[in-house]
Every structure is written in structure tokens, then in C-alpha cells.
C-alpha atoms as a PDB file:
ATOM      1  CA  UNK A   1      79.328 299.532 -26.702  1.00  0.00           C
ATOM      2  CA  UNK A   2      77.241 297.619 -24.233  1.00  0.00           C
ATOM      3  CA  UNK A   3      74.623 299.995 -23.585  1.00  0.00           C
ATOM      4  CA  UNK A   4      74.548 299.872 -27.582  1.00  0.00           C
ATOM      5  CA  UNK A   5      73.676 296.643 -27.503  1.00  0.00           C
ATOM      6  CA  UNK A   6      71.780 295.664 -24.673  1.00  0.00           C
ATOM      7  CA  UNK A   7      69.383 298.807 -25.774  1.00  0.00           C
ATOM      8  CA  UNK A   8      69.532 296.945 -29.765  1.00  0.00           C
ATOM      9  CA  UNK A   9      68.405 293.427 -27.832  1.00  0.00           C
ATOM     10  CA  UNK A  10      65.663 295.524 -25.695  1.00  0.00           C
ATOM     11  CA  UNK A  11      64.276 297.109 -28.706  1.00  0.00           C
ATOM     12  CA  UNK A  12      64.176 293.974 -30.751  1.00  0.00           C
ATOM     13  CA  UNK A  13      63.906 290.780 -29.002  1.00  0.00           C
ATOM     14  CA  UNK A  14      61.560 292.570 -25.683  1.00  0.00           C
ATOM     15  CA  UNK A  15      58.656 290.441 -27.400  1.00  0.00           C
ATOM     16  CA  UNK A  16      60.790 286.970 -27.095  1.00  0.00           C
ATOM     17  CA  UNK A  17      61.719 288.193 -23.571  1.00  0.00           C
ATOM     18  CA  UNK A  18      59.241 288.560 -22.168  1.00  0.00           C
ATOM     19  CA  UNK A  19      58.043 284.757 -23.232  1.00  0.00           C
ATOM     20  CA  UNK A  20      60.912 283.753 -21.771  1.00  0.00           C
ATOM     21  CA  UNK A  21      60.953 284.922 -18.607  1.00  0.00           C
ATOM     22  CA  UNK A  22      58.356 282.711 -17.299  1.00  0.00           C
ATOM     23  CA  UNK A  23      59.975 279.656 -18.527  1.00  0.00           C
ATOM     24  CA  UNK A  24      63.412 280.571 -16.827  1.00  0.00           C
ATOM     25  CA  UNK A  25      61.270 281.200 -13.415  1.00  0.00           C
ATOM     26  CA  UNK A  26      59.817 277.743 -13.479  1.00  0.00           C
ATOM     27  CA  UNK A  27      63.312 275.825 -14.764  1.00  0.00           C
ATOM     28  CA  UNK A  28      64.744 277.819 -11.450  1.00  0.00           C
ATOM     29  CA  UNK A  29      61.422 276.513  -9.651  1.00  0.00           C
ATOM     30  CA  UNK A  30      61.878 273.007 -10.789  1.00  0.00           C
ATOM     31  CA  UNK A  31      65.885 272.940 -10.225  1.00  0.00           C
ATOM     32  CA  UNK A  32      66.066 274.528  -6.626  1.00  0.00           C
ATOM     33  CA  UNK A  33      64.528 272.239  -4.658  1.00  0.00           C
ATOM     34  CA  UNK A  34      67.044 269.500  -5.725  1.00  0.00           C
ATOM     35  CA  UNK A  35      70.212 271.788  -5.592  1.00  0.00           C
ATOM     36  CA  UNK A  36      72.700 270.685  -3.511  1.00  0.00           C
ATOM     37  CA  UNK A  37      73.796 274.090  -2.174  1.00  0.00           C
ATOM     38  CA  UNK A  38      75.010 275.732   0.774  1.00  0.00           C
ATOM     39  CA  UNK A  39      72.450 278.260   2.336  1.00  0.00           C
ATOM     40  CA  UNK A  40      74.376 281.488   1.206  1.00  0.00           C
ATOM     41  CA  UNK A  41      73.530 280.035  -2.222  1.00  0.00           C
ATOM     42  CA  UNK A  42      69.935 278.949  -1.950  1.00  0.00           C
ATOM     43  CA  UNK A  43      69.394 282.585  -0.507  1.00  0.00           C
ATOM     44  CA  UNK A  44      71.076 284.276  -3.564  1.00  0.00           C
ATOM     45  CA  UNK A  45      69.226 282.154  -5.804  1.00  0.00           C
ATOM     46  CA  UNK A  46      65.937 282.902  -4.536  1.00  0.00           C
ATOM     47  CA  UNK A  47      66.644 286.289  -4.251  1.00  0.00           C
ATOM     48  CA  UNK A  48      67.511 286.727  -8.310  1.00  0.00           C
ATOM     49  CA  UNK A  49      64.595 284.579  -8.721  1.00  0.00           C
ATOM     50  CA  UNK A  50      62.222 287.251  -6.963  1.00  0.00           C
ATOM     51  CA  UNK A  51      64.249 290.058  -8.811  1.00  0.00           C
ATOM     52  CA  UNK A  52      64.057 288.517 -12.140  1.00  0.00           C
ATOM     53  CA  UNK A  53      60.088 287.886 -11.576  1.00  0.00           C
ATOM     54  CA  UNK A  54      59.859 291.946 -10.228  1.00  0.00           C
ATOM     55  CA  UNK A  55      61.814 293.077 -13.558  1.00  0.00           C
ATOM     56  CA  UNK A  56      59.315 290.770 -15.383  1.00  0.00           C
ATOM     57  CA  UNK A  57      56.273 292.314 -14.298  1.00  0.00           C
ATOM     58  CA  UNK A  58      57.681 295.782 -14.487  1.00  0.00           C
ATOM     59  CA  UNK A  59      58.213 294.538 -18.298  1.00  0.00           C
ATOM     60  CA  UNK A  60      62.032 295.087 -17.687  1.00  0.00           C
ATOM     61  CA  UNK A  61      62.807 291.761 -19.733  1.00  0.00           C
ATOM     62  CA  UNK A  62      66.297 291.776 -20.516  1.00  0.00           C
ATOM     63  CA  UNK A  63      67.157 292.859 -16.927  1.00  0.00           C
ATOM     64  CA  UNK A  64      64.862 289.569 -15.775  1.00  0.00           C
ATOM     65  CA  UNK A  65      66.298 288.028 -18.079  1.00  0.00           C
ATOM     66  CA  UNK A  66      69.771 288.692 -16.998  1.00  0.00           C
ATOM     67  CA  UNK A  67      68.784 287.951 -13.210  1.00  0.00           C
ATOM     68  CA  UNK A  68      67.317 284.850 -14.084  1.00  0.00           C
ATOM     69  CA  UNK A  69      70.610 283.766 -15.430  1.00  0.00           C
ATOM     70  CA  UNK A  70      72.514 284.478 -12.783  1.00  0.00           C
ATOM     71  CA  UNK A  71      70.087 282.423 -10.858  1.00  0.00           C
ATOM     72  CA  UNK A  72      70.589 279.029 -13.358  1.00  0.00           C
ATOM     73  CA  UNK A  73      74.154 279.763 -13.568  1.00  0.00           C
ATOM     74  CA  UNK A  74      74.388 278.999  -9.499  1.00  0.00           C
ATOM     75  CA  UNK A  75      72.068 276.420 -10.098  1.00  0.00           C
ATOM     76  CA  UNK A  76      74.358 274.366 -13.109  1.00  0.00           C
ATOM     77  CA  UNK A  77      71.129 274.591 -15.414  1.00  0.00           C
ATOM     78  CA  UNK A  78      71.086 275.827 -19.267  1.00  0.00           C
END
């Protein structure tokens, strides 16, 4: 059922995606230097930062997508 549905949102929203991506890379940009957290978690935030940007450009936009939440969710932001 998931694959179902993350292939329905890759076929349909890849477009909207792939606007998006950029924005979530520069709210993670703009958040991270004011985080307050511990260097385990500044790491793993970069590093699903750089992963999200990589799945961007290889136009993998739900998988960026997906990283780039991660990312905000560490980070407290919407």
C-alpha cells in the first residue's frame, strides 16, 4: 500500500516537488545556524540536507522531499 502511494504522489505531484525542494533547503539553511543542538544532531541534519539536495538534482523529489523533512523535523520547523 505504500509503494502504491508514494509511486501515485511521484507521478502526480513530481512537478510541485520539485518547487519545493528548494524552499525546504533554504528554511533548513535559515533554521540551522540558530538551532540549539548537540553535534550528533547538527551532523545528521546537514547530512539529510546534502541528501535531500543530491535526490533533488537527481530529480528524485519525493525522496528529497522526504529527507528534507527529516531534516526540519530535528530542527522543530514546519
Amino acid at each position: 500500500m505504500t509503494r502504491i502511494a508514494l509511486f501515485i504522489v511521484t507521478m502526480f505531484a513530481s512537478a510541485a516537488f520539485a518547487a519545493n525542494c528548494p524552499v525546504q533547503m533554504k528554511a533548513i539553511d535559515e533554521a540551522l545556524p540558530k538551532a540549539k543542538l548537540d553535534a550528533a544532531k547538527s551532523a545528521e541534519v546537514k547530512k539529510l540536507r546534502a541528501d535531500g539536495e543530491r535526490l533533488h538534482k537527481e530529480g528524485k523529489h519525493a525522496e528529497s522531499m522526504a529527507a528534507l523533512g527529516k531534516a526540519k523535523g530535528i530542527l522543530g520547523i514546519k
